[in-house]
C-alpha atoms as a PDB file:
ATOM      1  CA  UNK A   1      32.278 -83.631 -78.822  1.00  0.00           C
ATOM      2  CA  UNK A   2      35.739 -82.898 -77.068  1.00  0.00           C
ATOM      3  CA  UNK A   3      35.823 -79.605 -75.229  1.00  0.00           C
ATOM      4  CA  UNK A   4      39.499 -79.756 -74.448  1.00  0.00           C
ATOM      5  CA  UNK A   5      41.325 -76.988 -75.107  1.00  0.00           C
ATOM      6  CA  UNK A   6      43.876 -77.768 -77.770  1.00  0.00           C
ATOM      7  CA  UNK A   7      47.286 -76.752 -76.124  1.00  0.00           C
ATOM      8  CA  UNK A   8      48.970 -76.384 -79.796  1.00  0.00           C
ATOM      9  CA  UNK A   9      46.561 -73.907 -80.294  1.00  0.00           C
ATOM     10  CA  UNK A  10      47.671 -71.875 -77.017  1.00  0.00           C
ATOM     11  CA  UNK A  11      50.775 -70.116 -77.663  1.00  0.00           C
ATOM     12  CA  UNK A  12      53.361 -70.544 -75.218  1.00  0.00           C
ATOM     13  CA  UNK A  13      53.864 -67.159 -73.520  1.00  0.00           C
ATOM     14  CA  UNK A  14      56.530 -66.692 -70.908  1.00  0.00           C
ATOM     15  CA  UNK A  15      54.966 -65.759 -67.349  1.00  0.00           C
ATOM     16  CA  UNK A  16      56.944 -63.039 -67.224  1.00  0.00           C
ATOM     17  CA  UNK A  17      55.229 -61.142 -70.260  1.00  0.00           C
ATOM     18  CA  UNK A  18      51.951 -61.738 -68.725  1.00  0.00           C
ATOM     19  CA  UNK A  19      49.823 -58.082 -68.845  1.00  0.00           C
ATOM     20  CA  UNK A  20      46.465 -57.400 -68.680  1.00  0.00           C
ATOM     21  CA  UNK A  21      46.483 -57.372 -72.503  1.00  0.00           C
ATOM     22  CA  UNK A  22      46.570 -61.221 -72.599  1.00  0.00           C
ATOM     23  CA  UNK A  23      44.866 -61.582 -69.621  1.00  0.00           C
ATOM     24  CA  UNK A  24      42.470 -59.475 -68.625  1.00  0.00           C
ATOM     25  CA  UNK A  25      40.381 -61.952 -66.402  1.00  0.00           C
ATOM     26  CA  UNK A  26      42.590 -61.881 -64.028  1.00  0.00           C
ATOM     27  CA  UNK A  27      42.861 -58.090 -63.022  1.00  0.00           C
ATOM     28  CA  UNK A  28      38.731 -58.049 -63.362  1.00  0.00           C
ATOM     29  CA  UNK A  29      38.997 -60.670 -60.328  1.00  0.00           C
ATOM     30  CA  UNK A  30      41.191 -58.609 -58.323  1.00  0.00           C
ATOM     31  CA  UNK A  31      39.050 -55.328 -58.390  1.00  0.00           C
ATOM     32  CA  UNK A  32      36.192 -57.183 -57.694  1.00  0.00           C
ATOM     33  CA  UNK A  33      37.780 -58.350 -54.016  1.00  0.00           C
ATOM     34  CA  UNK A  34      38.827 -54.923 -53.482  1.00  0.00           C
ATOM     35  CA  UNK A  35      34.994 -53.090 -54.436  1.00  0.00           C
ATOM     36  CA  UNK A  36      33.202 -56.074 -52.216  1.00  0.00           C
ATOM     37  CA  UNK A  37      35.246 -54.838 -49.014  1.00  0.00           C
ATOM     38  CA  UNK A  38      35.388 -51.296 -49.580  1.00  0.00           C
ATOM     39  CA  UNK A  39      31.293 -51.678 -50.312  1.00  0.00           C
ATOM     40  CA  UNK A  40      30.967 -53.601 -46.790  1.00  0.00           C
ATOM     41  CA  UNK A  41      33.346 -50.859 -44.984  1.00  0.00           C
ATOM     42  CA  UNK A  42      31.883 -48.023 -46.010  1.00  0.00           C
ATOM     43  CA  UNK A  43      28.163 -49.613 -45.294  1.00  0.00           C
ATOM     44  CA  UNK A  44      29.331 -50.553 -41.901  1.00  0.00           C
ATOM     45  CA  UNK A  45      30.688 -47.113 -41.022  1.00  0.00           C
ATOM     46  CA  UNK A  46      27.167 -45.914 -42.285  1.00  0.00           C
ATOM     47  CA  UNK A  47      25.034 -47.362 -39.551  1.00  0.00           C
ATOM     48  CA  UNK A  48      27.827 -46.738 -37.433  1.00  0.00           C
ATOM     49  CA  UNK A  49      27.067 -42.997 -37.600  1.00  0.00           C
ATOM     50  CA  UNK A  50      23.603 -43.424 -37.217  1.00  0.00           C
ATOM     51  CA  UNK A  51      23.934 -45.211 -34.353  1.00  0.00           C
ATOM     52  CA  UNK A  52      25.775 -42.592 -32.355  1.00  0.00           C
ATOM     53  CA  UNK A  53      23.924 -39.855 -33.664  1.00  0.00           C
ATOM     54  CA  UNK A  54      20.702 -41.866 -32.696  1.00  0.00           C
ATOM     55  CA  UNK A  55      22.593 -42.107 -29.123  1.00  0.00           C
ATOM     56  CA  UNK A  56      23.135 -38.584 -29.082  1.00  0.00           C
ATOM     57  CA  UNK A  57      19.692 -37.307 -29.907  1.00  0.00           C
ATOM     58  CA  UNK A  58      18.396 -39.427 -27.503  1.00  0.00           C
ATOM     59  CA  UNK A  59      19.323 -37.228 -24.379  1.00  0.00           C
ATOM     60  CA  UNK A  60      17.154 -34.045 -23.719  1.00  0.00           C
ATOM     61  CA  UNK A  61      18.918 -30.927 -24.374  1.00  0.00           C
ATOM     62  CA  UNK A  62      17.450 -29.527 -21.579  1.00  0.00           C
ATOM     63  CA  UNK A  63      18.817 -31.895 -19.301  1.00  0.00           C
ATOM     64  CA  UNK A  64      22.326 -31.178 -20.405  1.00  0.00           C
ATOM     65  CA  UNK A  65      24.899 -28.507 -18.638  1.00  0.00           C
ATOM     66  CA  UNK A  66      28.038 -27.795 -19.847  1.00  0.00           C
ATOM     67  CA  UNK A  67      30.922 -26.544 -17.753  1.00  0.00           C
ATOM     68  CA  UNK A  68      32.159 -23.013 -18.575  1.00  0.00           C
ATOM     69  CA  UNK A  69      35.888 -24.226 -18.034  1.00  0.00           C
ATOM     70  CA  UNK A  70      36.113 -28.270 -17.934  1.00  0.00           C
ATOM     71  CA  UNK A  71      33.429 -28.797 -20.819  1.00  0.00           C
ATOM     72  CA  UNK A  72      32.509 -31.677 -19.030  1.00  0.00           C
ATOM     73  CA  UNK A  73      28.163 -32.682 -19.594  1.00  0.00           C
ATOM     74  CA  UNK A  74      26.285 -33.341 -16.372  1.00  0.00           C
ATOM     75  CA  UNK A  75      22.838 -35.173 -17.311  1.00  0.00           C
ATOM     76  CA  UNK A  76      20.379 -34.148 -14.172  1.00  0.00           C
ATOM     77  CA  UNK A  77      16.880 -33.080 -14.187  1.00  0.00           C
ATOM     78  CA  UNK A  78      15.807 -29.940 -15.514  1.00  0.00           C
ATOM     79  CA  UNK A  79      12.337 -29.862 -13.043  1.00  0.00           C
ATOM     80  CA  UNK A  80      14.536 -30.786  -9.966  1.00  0.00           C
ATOM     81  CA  UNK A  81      17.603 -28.668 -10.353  1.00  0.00           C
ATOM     82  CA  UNK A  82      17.339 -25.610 -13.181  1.00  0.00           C
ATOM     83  CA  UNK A  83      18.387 -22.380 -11.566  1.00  0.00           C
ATOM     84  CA  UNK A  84      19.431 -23.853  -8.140  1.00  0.00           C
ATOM     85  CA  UNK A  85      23.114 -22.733  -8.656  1.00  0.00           C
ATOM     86  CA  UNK A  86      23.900 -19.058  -8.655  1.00  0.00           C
ATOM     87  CA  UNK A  87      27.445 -19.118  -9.162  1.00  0.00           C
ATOM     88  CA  UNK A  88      28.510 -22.519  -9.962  1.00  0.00           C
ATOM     89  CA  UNK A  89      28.015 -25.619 -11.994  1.00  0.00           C
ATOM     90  CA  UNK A  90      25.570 -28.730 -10.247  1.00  0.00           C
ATOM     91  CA  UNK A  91      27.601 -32.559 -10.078  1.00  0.00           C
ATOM     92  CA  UNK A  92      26.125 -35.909 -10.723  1.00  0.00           C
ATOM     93  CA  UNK A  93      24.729 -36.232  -7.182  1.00  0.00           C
ATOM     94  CA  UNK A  94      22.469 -32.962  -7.733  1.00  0.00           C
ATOM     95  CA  UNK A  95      24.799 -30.441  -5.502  1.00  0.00           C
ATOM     96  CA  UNK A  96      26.206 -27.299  -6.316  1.00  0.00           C
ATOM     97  CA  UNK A  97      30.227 -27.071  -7.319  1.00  0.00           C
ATOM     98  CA  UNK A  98      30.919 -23.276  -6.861  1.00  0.00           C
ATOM     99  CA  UNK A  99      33.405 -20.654  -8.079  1.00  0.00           C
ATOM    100  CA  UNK A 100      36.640 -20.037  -6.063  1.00  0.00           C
ATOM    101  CA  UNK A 101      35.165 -16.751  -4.327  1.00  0.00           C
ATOM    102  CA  UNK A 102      31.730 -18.062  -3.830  1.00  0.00           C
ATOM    103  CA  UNK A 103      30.234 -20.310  -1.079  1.00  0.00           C
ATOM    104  CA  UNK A 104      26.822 -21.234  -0.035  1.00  0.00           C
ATOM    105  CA  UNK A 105      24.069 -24.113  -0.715  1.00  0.00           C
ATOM    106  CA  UNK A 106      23.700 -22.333  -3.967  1.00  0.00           C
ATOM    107  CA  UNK A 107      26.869 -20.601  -4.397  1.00  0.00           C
ATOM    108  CA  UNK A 108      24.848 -17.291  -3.292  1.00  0.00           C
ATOM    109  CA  UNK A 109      27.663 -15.897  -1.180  1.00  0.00           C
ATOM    110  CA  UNK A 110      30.582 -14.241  -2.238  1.00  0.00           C
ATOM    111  CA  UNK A 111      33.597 -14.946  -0.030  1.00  0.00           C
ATOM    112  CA  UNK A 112      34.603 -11.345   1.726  1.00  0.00           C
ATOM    113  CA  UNK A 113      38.777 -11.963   1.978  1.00  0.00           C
ATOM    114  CA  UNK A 114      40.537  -8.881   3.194  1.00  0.00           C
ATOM    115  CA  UNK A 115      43.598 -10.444   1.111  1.00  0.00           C
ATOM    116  CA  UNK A 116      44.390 -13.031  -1.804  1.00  0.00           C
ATOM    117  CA  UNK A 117      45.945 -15.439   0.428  1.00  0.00           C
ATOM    118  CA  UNK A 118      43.700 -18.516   1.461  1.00  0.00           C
ATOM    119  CA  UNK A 119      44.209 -21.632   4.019  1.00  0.00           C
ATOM    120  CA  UNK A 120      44.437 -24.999   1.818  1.00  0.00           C
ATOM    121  CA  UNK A 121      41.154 -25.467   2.477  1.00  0.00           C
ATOM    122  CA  UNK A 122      40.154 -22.616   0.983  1.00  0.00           C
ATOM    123  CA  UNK A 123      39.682 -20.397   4.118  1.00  0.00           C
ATOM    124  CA  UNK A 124      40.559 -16.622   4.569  1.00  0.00           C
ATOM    125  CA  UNK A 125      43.348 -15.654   6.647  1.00  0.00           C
ATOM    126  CA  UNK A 126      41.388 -12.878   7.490  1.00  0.00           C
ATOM    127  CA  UNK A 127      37.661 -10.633   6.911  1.00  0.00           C
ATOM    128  CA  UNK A 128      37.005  -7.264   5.204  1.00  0.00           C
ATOM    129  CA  UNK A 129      35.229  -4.942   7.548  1.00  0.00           C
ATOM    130  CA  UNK A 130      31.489  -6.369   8.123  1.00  0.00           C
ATOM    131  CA  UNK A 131      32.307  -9.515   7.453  1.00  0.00           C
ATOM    132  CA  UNK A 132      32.734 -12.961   9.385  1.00  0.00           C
ATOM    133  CA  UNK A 133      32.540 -16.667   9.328  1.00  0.00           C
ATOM    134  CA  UNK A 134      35.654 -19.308   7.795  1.00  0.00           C
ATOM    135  CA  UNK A 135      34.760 -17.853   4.493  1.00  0.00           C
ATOM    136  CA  UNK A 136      33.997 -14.388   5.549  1.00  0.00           C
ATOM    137  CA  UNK A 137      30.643 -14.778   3.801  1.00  0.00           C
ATOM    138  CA  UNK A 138      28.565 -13.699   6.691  1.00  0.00           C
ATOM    139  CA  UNK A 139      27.119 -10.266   6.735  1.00  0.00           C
ATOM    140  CA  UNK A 140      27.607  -7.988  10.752  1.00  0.00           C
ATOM    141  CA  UNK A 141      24.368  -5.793  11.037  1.00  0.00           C
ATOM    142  CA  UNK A 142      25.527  -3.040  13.745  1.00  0.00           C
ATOM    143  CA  UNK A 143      22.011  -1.544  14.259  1.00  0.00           C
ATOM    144  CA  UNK A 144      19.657  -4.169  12.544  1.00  0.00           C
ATOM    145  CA  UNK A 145      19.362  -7.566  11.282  1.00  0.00           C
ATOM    146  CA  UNK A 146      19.903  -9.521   7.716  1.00  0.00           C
ATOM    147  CA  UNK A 147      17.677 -10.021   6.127  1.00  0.00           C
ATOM    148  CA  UNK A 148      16.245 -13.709   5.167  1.00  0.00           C
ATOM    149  CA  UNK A 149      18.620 -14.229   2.287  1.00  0.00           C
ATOM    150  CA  UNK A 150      21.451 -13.584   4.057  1.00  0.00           C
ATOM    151  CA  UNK A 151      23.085 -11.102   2.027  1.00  0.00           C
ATOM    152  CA  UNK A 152      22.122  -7.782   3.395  1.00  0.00           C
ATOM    153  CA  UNK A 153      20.985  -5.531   6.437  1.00  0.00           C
ATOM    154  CA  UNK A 154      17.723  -4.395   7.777  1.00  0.00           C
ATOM    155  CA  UNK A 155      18.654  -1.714   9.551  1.00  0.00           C
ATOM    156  CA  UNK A 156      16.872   0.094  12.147  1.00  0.00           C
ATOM    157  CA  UNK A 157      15.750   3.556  11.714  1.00  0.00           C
ATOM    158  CA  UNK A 158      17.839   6.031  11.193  1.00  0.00           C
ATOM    159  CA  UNK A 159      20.548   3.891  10.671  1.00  0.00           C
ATOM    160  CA  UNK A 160      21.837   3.558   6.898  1.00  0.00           C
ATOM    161  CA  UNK A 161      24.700   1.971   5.248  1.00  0.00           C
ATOM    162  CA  UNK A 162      25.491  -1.685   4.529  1.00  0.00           C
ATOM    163  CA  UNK A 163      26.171  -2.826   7.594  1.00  0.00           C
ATOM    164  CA  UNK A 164      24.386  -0.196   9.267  1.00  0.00           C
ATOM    165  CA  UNK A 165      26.449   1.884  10.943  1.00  0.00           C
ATOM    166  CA  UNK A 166      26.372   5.020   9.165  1.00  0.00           C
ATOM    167  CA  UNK A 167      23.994   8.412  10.553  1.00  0.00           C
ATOM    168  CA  UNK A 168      22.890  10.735   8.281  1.00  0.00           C
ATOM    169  CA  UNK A 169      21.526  14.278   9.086  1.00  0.00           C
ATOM    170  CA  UNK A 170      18.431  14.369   7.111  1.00  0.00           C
ATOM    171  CA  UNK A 171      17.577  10.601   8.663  1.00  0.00           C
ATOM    172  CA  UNK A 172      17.545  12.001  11.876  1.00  0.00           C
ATOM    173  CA  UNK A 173      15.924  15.101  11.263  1.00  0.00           C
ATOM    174  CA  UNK A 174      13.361  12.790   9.414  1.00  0.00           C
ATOM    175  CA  UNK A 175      12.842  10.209  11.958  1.00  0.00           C
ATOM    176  CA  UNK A 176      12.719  12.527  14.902  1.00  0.00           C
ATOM    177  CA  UNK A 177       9.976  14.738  13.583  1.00  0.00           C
ATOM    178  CA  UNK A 178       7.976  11.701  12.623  1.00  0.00           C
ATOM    179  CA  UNK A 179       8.187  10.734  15.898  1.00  0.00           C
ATOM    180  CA  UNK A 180       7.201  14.045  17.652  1.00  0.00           C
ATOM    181  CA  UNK A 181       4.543  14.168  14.941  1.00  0.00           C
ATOM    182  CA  UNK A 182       3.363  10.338  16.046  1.00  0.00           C
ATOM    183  CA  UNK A 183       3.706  11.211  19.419  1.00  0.00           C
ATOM    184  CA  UNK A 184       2.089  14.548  19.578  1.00  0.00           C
ATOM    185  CA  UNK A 185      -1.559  14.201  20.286  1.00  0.00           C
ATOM    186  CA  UNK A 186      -0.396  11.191  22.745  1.00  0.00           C
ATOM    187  CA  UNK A 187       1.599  14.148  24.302  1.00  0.00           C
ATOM    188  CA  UNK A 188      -1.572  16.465  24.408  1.00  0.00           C
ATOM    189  CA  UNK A 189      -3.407  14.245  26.243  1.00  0.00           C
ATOM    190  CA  UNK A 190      -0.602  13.090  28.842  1.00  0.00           C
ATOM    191  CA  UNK A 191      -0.276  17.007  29.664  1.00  0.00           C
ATOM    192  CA  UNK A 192      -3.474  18.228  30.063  1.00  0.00           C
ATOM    193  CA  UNK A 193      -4.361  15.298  33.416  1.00  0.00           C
ATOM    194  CA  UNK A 194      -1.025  16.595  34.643  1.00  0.00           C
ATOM    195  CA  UNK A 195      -1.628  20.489  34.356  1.00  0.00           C
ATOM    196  CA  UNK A 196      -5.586  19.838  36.102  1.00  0.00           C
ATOM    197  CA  UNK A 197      -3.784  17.539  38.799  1.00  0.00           C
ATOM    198  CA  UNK A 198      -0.890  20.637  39.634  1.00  0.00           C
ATOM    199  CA  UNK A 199      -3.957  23.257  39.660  1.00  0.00           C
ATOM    200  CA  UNK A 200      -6.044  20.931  42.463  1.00  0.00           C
ATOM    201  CA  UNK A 201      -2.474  20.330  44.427  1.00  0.00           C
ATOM    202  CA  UNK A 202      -1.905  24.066  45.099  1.00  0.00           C
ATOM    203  CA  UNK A 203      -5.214  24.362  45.858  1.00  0.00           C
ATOM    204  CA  UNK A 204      -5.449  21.658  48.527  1.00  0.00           C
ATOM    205  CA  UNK A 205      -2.107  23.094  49.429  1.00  0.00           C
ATOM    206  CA  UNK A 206      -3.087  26.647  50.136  1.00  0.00           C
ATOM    207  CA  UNK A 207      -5.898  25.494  51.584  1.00  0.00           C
ATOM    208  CA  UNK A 208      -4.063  23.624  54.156  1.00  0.00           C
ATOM    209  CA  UNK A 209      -1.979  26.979  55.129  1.00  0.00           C
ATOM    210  CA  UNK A 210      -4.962  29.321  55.153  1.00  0.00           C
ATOM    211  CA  UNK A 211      -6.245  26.286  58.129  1.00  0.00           C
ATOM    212  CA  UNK A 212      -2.940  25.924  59.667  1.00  0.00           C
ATOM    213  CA  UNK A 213      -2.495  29.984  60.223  1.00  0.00           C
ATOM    214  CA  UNK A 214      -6.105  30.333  61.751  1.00  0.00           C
ATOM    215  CA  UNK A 215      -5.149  27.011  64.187  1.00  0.00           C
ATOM    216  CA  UNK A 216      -2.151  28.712  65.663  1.00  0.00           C
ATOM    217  CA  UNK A 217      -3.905  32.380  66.200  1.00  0.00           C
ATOM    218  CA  UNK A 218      -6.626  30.275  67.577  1.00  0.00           C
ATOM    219  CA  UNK A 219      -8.039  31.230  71.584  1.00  0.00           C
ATOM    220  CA  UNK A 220      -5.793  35.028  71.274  1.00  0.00           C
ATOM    221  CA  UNK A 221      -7.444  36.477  67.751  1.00  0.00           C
ATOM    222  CA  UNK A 222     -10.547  35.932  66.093  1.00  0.00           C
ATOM    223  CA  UNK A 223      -9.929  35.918  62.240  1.00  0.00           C
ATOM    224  CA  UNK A 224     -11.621  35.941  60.031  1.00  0.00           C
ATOM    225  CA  UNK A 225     -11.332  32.657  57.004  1.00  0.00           C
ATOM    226  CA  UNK A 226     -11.402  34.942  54.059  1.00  0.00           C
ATOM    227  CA  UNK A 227      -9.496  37.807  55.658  1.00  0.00           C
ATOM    228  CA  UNK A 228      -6.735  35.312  56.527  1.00  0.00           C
ATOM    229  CA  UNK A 229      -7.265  33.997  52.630  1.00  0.00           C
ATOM    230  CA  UNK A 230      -6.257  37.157  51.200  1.00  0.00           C
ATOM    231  CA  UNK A 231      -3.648  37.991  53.246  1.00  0.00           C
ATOM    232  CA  UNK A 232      -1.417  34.333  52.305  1.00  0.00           C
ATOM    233  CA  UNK A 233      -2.678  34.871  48.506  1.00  0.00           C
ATOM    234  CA  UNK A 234      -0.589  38.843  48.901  1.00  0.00           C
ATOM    235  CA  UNK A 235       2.383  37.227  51.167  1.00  0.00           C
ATOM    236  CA  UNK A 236       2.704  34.720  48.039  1.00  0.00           C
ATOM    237  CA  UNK A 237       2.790  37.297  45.694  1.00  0.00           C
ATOM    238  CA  UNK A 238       5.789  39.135  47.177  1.00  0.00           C
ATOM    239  CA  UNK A 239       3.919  41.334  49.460  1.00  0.00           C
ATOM    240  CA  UNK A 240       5.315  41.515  52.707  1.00  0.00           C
ATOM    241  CA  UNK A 241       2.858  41.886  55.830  1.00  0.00           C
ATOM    242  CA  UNK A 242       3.433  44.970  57.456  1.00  0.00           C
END
């Protein structure tokens, strides 16, 4: 059996007048091109996504800090550095990156500038009263010491104030009578030896003039010890020997 085609049979149609009325076929081949990519774009921008978000959600969100200004993510440890900066953000390496006006291991210290004007390297021109070092971040304790953090005095009683210079009435009053009250019964006791020792020393020493005054009458009168005794006791008492 012949399957040609019989071409007097096919009308002849100018190309031009060709729609998708007489030949369908053709469009139907077209759109099926166009489906098979957009299918295999869209499926490879699907695991795309999943991919990055799979990226993403593998980081801990603990280990993640953002900066406040720069929004740039540091990934450190959270068990070796959480907390460690005070004022300021930690860098890749693990150290602290702090604020303009603070300073310190952990950006604990707050730079002390008596005026807005800094050095290039960041240095004050000069300190606020109490205050010293390039940064003027060290603390001058007057009357005391600072204390371990470094941040404030210890000052020594009855000193007050931040940097300890300051005296105030009731302190003194305060530390004074605590003193005397401390001090009192050691006070007792130091007086009492000294009053018994004064009593035996004008004893010995009257003694010694009562001896002395019967020594130079001597050979030319005989006196008598207690005679003579009672006579110095009067002349020390203001009365005057006839």
């Amino acid at each position: 059996m012949d399957l040609t085609p019989n071409r007097a049979s096919t009308p002849n149609i100018p190309t031009s007048t060709l729609s998708s009325t007489h030949y369908p076929y053709v469009f139907f081949s077209e759109n099926t091109h166009t489906m098979q990519f957009s299918t295999g774009f869209t499926i490879f921008l699907f695991f795309f996504v999943i991919k990055v978000t799979a990226e993403e959600d593998s980081v801990p969100p603990e280990s993640v800090t953002h900066h406040p200004k720069r929004r740039v993510v540091f990934r450190t440890t959270p068990s070796q550095f959480i907390n460690k900066c005070v004022n300021g953000e930690l860098n890749d390496s693990g150290r602290c990156v702090c604020d303009s006006e603070f300073v310190g291991k952990h950006c604990e210290k707050k730079k002390n500038c008596a005026t807005f004007r800094r050095y290039r390297n960041g240095t004050c021109l000069s300190c606020s009263t109490g205050y010293a070092g390039p940064f003027c971040e060290d603390i001058m304790c007057e009357h005391g010491e600072v204390d371990p953090t470094g941040l404030k005095c210890i000052c020594e009683k009855p000193w007050v104030g931040p940097f300890c210079s300051e005296l105030q009435t009731e302190r003194v009053l305060s530390y004074y009578n605590n003193k005397a009250y401390l001090m009192g019964p050691v006070g007792v006791l130091s007086v009492i030896p000294m009053c018994l020792i004064l009593h035996i020393c004008e004893r010995m020493a009257h003694k010694r003039q009562v001896k002395r005054v019967q020594e130079q009458l001597g050979d030319d009168v005989n006196a008598d010890r207690k005679v003579l005794d009672s006579l110095l006791k009067k002349d020390d008492e203001g009365i005057l020997l006839p």
